[in-house]
ModelCIF file with pLDDT and N, C-alpha, C, O atoms, coordinates in Angstrom:
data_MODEL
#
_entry.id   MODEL 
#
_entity.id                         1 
_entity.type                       polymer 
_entity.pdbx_number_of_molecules   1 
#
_entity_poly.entity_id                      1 
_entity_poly.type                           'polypeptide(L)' 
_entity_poly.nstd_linkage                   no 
_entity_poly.nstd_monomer                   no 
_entity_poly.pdbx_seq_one_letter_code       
;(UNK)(UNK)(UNK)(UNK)(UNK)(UNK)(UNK)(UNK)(UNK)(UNK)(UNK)(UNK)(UNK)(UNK)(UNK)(UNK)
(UNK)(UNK)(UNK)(UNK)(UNK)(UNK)(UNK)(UNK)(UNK)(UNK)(UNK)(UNK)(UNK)(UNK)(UNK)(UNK)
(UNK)(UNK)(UNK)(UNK)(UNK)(UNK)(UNK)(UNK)(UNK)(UNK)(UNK)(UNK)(UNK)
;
_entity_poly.pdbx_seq_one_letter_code_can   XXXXXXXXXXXXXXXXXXXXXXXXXXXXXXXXXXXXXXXXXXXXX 
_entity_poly.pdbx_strand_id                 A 
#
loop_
_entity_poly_seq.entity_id 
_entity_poly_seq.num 
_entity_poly_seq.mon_id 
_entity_poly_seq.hetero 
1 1  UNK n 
1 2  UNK n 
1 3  UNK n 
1 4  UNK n 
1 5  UNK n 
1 6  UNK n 
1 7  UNK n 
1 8  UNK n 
1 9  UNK n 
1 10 UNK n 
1 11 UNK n 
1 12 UNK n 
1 13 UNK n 
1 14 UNK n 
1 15 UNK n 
1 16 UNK n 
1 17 UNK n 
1 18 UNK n 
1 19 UNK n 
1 20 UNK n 
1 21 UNK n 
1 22 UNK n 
1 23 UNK n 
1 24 UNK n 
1 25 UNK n 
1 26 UNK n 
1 27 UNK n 
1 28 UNK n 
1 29 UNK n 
1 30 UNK n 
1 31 UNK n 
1 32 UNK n 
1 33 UNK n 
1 34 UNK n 
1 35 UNK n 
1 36 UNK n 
1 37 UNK n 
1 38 UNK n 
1 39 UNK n 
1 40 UNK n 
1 41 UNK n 
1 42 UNK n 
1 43 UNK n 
1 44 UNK n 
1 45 UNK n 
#
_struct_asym.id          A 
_struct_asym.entity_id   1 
#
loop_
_ma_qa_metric.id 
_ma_qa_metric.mode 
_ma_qa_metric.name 
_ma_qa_metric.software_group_id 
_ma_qa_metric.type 
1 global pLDDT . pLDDT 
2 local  pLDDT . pLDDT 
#
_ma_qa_metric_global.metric_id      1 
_ma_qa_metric_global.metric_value   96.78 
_ma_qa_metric_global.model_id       1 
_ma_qa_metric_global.ordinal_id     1 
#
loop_
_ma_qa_metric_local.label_asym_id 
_ma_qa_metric_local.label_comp_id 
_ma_qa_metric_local.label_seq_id 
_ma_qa_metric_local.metric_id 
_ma_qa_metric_local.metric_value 
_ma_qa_metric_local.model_id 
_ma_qa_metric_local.ordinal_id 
A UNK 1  2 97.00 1 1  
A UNK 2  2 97.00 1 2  
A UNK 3  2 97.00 1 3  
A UNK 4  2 97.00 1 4  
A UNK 5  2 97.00 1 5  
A UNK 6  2 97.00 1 6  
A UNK 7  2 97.00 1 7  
A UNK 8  2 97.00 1 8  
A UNK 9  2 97.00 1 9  
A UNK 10 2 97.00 1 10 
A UNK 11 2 97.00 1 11 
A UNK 12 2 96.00 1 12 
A UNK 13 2 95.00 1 13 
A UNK 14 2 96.00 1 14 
A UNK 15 2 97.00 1 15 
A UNK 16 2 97.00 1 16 
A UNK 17 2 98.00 1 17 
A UNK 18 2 98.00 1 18 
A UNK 19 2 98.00 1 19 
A UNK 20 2 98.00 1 20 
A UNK 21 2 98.00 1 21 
A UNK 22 2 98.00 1 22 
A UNK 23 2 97.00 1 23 
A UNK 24 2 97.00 1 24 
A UNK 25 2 97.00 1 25 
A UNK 26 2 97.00 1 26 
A UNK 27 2 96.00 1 27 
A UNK 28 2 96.00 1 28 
A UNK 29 2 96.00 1 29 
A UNK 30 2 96.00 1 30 
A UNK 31 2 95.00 1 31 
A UNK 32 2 95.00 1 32 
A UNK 33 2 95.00 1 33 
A UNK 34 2 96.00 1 34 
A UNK 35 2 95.00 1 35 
A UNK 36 2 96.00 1 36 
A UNK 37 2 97.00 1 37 
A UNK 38 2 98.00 1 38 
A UNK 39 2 98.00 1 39 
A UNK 40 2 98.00 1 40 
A UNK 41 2 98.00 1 41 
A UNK 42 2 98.00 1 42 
A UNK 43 2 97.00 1 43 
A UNK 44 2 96.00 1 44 
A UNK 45 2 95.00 1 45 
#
loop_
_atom_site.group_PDB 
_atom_site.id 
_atom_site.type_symbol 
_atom_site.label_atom_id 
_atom_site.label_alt_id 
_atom_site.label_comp_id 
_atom_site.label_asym_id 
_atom_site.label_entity_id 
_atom_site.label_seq_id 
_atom_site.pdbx_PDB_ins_code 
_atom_site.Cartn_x 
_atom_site.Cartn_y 
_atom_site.Cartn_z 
_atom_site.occupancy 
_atom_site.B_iso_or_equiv 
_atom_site.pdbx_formal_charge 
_atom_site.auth_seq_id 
_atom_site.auth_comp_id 
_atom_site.auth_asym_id 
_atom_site.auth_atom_id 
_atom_site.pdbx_PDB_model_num 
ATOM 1   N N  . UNK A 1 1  ? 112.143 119.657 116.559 1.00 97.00 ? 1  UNK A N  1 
ATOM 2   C CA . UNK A 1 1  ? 113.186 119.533 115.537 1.00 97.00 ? 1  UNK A CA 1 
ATOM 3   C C  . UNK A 1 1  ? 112.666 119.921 114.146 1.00 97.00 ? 1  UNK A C  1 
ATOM 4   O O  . UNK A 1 1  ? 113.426 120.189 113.216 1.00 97.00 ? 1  UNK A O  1 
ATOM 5   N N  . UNK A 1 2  ? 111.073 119.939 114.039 1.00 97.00 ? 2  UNK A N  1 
ATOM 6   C CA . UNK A 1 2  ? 110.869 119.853 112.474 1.00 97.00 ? 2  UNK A CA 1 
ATOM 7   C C  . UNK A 1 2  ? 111.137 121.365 112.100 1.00 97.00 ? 2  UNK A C  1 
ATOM 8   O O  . UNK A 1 2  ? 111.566 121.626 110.976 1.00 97.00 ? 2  UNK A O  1 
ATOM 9   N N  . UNK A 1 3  ? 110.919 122.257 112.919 1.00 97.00 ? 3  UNK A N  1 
ATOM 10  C CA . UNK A 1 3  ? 111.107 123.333 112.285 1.00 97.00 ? 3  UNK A CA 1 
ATOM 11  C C  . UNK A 1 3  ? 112.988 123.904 112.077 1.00 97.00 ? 3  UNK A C  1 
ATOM 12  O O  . UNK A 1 3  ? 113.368 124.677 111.197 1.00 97.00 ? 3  UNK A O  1 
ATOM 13  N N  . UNK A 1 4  ? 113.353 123.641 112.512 1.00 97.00 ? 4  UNK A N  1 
ATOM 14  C CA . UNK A 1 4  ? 115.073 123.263 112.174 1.00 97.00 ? 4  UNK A CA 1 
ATOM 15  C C  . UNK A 1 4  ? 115.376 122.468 111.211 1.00 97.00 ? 4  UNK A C  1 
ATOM 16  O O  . UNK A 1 4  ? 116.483 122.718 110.733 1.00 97.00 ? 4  UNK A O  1 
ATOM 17  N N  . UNK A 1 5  ? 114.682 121.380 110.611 1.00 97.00 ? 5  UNK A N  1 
ATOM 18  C CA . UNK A 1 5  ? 115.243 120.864 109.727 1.00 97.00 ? 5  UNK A CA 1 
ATOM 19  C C  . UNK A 1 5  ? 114.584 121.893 108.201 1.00 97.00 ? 5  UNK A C  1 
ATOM 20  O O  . UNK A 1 5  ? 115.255 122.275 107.243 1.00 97.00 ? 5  UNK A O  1 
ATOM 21  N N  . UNK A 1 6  ? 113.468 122.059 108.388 1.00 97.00 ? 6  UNK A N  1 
ATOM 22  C CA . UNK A 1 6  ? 113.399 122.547 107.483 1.00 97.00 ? 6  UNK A CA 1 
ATOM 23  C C  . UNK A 1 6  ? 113.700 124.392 107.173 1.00 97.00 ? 6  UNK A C  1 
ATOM 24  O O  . UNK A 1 6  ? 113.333 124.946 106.136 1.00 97.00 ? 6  UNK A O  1 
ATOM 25  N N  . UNK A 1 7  ? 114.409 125.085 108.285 1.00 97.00 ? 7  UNK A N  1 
ATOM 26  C CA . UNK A 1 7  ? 115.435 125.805 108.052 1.00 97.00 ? 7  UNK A CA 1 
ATOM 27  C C  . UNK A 1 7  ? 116.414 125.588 107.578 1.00 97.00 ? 7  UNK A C  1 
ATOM 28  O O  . UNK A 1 7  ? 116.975 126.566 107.084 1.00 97.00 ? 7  UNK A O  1 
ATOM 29  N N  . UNK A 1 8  ? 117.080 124.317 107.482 1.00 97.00 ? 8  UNK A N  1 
ATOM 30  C CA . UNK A 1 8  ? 118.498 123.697 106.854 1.00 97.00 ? 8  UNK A CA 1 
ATOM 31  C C  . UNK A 1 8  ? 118.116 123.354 105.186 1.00 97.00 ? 8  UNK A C  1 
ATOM 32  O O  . UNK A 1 8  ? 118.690 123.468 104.103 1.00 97.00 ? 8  UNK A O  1 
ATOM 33  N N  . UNK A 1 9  ? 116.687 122.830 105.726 1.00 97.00 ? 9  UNK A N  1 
ATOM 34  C CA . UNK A 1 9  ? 116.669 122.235 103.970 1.00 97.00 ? 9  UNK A CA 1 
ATOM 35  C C  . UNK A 1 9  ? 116.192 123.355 102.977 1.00 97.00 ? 9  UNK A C  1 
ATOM 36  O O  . UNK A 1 9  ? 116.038 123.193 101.767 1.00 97.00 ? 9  UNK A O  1 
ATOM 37  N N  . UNK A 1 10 ? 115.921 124.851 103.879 1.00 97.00 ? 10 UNK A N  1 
ATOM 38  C CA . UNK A 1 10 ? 116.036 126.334 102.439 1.00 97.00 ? 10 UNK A CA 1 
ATOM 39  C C  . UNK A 1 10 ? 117.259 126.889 102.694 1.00 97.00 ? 10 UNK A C  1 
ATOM 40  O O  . UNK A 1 10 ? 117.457 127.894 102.012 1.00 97.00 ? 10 UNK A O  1 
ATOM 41  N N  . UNK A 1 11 ? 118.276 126.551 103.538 1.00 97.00 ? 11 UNK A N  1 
ATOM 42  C CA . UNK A 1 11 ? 119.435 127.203 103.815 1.00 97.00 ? 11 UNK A CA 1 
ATOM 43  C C  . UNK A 1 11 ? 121.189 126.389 103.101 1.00 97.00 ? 11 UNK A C  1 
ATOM 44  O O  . UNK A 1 11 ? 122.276 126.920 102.876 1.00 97.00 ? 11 UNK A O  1 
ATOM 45  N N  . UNK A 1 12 ? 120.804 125.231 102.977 1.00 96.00 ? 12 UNK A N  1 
ATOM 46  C CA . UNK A 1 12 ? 121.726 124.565 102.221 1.00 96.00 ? 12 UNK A CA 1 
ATOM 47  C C  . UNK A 1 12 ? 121.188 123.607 101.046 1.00 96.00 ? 12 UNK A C  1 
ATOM 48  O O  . UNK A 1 12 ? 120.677 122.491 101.144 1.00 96.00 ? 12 UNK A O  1 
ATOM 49  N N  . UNK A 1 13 ? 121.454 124.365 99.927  1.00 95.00 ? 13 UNK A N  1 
ATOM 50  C CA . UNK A 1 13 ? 121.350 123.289 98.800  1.00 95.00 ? 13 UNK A CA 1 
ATOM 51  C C  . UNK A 1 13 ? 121.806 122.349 98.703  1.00 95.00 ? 13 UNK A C  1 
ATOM 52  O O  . UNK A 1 13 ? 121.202 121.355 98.301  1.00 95.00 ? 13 UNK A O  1 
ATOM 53  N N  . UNK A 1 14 ? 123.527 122.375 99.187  1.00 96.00 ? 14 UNK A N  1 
ATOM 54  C CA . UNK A 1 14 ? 124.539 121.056 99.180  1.00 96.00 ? 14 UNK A CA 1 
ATOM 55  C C  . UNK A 1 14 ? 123.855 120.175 99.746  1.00 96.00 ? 14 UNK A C  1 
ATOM 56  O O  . UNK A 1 14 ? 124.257 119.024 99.579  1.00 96.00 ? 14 UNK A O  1 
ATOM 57  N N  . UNK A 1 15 ? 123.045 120.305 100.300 1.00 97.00 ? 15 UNK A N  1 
ATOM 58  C CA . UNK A 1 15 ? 122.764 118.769 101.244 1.00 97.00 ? 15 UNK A CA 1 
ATOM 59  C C  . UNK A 1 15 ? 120.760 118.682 100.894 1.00 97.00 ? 15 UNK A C  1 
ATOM 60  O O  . UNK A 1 15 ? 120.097 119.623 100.458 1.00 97.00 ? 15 UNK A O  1 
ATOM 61  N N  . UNK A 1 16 ? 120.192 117.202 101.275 1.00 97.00 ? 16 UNK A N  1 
ATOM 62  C CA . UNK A 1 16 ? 119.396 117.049 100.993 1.00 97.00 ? 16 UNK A CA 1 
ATOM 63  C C  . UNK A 1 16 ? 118.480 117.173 102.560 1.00 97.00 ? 16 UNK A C  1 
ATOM 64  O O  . UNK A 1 16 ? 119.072 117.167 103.639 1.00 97.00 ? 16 UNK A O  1 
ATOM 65  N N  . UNK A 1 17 ? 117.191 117.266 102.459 1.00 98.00 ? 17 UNK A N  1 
ATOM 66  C CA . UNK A 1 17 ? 116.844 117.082 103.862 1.00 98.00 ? 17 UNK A CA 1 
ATOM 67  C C  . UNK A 1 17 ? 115.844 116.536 103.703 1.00 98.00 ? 17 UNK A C  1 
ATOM 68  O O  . UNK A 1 17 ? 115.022 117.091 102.974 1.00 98.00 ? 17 UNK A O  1 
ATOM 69  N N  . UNK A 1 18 ? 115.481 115.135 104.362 1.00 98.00 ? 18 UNK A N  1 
ATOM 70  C CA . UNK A 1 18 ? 114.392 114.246 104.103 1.00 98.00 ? 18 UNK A CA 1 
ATOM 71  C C  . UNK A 1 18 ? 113.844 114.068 105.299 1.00 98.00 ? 18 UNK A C  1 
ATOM 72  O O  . UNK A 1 18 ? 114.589 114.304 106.250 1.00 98.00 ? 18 UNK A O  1 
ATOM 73  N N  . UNK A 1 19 ? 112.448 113.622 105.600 1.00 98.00 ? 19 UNK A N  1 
ATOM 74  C CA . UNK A 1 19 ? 111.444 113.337 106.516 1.00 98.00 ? 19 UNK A CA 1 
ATOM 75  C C  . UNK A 1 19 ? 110.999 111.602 106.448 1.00 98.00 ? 19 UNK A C  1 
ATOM 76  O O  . UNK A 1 19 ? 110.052 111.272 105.734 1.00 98.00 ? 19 UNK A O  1 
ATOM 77  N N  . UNK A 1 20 ? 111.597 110.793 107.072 1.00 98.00 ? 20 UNK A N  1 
ATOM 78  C CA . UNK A 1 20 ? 110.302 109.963 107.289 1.00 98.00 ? 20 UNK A CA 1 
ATOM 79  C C  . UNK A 1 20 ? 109.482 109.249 108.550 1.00 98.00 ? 20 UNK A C  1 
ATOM 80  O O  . UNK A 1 20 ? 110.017 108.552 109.411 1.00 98.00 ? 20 UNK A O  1 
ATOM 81  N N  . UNK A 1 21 ? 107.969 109.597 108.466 1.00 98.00 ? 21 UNK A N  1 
ATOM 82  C CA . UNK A 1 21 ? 107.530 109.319 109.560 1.00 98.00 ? 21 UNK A CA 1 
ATOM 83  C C  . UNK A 1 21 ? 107.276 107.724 109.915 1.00 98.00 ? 21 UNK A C  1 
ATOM 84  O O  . UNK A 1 21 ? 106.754 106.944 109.118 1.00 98.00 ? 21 UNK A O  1 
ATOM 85  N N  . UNK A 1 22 ? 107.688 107.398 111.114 1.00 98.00 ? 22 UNK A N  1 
ATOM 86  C CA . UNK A 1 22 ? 107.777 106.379 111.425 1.00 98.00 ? 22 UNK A CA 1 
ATOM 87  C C  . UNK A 1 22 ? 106.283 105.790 111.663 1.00 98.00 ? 22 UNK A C  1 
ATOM 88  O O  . UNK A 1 22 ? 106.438 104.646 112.090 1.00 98.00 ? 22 UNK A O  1 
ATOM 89  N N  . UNK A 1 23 ? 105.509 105.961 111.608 1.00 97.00 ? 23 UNK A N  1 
ATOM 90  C CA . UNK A 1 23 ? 104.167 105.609 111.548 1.00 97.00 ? 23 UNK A CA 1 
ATOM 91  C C  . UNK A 1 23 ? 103.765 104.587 110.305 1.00 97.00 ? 23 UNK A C  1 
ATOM 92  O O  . UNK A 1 23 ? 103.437 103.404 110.213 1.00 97.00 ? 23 UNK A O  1 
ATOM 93  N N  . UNK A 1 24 ? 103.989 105.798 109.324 1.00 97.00 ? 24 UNK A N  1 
ATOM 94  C CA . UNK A 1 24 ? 103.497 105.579 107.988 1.00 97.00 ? 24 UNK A CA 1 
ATOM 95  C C  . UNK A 1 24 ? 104.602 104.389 107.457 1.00 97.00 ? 24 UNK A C  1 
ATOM 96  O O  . UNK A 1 24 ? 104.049 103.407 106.961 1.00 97.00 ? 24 UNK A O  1 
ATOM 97  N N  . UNK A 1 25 ? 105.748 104.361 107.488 1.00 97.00 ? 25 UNK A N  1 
ATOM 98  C CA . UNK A 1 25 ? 106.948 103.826 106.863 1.00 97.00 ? 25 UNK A CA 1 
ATOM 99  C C  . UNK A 1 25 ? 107.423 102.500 108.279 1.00 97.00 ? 25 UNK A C  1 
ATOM 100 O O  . UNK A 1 25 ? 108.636 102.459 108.481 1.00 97.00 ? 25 UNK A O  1 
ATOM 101 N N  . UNK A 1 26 ? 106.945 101.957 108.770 1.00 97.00 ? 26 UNK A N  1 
ATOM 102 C CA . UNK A 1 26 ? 107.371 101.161 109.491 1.00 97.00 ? 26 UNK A CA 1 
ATOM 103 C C  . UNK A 1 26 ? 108.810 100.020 109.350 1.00 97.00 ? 26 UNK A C  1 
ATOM 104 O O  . UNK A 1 26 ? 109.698 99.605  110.096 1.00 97.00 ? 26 UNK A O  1 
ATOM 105 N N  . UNK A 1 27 ? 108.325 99.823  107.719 1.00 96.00 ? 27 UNK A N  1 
ATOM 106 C CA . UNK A 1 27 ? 109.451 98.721  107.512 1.00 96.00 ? 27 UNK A CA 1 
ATOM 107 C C  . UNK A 1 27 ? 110.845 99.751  107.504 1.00 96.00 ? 27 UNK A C  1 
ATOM 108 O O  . UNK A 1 27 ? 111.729 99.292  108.226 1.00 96.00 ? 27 UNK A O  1 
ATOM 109 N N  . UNK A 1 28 ? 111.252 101.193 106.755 1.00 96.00 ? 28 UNK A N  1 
ATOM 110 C CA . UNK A 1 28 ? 111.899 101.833 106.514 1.00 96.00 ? 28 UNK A CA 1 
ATOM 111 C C  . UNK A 1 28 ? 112.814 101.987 107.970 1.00 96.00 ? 28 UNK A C  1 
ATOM 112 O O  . UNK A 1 28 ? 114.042 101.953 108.051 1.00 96.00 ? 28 UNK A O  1 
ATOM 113 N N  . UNK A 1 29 ? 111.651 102.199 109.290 1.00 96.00 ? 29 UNK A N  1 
ATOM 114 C CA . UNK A 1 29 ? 112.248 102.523 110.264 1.00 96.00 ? 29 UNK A CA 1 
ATOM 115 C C  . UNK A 1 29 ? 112.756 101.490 110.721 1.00 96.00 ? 29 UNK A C  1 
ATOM 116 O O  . UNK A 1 29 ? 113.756 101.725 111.400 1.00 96.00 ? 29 UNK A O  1 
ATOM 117 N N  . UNK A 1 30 ? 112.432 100.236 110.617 1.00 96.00 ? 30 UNK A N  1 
ATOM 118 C CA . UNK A 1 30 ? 112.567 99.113  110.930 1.00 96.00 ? 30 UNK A CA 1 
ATOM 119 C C  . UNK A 1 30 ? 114.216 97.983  110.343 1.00 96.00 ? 30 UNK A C  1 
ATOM 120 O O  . UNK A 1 30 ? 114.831 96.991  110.733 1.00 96.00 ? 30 UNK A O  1 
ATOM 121 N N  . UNK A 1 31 ? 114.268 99.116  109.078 1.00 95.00 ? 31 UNK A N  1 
ATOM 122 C CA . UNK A 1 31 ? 115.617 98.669  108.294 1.00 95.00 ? 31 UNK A CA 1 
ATOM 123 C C  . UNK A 1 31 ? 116.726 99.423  109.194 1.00 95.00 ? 31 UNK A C  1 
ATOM 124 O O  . UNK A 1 31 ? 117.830 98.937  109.441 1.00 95.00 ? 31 UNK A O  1 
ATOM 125 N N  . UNK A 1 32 ? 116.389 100.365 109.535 1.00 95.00 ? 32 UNK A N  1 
ATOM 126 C CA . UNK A 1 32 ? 117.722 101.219 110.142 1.00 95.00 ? 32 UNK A CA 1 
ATOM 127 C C  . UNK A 1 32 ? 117.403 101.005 112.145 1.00 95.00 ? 32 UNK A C  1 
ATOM 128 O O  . UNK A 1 32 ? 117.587 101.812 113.056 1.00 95.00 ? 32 UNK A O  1 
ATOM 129 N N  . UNK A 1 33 ? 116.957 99.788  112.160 1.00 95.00 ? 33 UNK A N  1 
ATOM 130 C CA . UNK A 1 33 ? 116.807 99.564  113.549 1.00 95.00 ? 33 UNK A CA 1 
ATOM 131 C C  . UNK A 1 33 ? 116.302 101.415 114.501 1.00 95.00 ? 33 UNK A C  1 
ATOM 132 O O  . UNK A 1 33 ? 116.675 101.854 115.589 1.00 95.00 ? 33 UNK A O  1 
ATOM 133 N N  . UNK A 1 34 ? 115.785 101.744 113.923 1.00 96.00 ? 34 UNK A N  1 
ATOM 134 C CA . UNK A 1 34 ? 115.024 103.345 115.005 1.00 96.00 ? 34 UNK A CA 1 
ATOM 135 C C  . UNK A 1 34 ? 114.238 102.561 115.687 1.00 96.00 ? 34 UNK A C  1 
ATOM 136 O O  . UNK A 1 34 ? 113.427 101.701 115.343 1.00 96.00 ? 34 UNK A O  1 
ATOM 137 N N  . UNK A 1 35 ? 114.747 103.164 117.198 1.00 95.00 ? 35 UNK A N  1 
ATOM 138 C CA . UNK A 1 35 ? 114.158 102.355 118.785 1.00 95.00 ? 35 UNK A CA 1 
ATOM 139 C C  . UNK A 1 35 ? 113.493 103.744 119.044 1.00 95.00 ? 35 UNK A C  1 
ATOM 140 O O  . UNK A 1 35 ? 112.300 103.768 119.346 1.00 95.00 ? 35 UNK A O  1 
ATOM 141 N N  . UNK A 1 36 ? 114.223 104.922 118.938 1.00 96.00 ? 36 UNK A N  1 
ATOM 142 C CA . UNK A 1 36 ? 113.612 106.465 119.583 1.00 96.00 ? 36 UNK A CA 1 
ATOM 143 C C  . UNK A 1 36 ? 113.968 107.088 118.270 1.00 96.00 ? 36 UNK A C  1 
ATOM 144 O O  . UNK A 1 36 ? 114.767 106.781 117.386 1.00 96.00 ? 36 UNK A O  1 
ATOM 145 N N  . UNK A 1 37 ? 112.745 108.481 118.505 1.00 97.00 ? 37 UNK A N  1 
ATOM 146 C CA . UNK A 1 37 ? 112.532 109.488 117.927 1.00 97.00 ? 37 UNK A CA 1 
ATOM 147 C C  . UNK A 1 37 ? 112.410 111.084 118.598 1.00 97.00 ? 37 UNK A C  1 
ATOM 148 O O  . UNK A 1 37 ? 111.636 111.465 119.476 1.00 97.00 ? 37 UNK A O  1 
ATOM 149 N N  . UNK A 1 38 ? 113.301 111.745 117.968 1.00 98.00 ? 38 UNK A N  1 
ATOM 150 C CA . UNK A 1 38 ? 113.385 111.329 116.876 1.00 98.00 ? 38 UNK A CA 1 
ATOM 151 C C  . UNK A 1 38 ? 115.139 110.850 116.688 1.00 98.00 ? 38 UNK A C  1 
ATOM 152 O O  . UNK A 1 38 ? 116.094 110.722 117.454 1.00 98.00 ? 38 UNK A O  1 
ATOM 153 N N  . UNK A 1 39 ? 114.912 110.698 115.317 1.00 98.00 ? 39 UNK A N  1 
ATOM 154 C CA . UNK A 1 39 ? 116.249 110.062 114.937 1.00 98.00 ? 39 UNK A CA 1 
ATOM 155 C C  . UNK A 1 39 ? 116.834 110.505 113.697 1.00 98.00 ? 39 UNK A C  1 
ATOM 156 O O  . UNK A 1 39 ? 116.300 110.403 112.593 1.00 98.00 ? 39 UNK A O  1 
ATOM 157 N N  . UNK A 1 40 ? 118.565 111.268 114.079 1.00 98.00 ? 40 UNK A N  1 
ATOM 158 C CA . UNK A 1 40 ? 118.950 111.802 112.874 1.00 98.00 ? 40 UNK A CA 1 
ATOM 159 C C  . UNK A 1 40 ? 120.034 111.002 112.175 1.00 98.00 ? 40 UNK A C  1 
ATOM 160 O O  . UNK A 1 40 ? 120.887 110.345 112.770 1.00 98.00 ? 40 UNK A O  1 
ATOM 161 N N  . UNK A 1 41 ? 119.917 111.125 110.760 1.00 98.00 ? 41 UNK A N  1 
ATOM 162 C CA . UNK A 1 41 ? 120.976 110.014 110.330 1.00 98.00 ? 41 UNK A CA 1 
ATOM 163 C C  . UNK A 1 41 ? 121.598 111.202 109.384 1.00 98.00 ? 41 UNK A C  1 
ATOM 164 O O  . UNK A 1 41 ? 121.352 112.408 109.394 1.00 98.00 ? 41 UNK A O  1 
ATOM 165 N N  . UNK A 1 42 ? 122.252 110.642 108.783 1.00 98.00 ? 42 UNK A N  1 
ATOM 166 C CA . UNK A 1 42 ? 123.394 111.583 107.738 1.00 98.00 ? 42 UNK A CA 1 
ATOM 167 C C  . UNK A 1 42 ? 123.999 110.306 107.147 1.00 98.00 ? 42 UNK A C  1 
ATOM 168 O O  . UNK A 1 42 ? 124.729 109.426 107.603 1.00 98.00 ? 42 UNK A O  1 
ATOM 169 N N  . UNK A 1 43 ? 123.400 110.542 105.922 1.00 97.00 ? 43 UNK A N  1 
ATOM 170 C CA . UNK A 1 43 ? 124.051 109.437 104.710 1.00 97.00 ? 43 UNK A CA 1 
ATOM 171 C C  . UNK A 1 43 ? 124.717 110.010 103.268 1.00 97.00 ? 43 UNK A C  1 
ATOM 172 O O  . UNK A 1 43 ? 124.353 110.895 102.494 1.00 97.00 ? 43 UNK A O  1 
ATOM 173 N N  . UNK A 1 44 ? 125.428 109.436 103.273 1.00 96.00 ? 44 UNK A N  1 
ATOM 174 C CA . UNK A 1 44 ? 126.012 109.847 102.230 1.00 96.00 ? 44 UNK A CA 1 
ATOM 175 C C  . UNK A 1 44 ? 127.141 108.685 101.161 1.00 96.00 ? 44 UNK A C  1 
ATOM 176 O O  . UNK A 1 44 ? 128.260 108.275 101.473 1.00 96.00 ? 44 UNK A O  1 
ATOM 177 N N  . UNK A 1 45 ? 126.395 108.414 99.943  1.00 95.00 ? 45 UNK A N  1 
ATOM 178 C CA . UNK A 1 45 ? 126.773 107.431 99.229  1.00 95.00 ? 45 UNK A CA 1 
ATOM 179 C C  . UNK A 1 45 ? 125.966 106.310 99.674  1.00 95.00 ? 45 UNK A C  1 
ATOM 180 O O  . UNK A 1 45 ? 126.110 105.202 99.156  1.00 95.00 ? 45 UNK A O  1 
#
């Protein structure tokens, strides 16, 4: 997937495209309940 996302994130400005690894960021993954990876979310507001 990583190389797809970051085709999207030089191909659309409108939108943002963020990475976080679940390793490093545990509590982060841990707020949005991520059981599997990977995992895509789409937030907005």
């Amino acid at each position: 997937v990583a190389p797809i996302m970051e085709e999207i994130a030089g191909e659309r400005p409108d939108i943002k495209v963020c990475k976080i690894n679940v390793d490093e960021q545990p509590e982060l993954a841990g707020q949005f309940a991520v059981m599997s990876i990977p995992t895509l979310m789409v937030m907005k507001d």
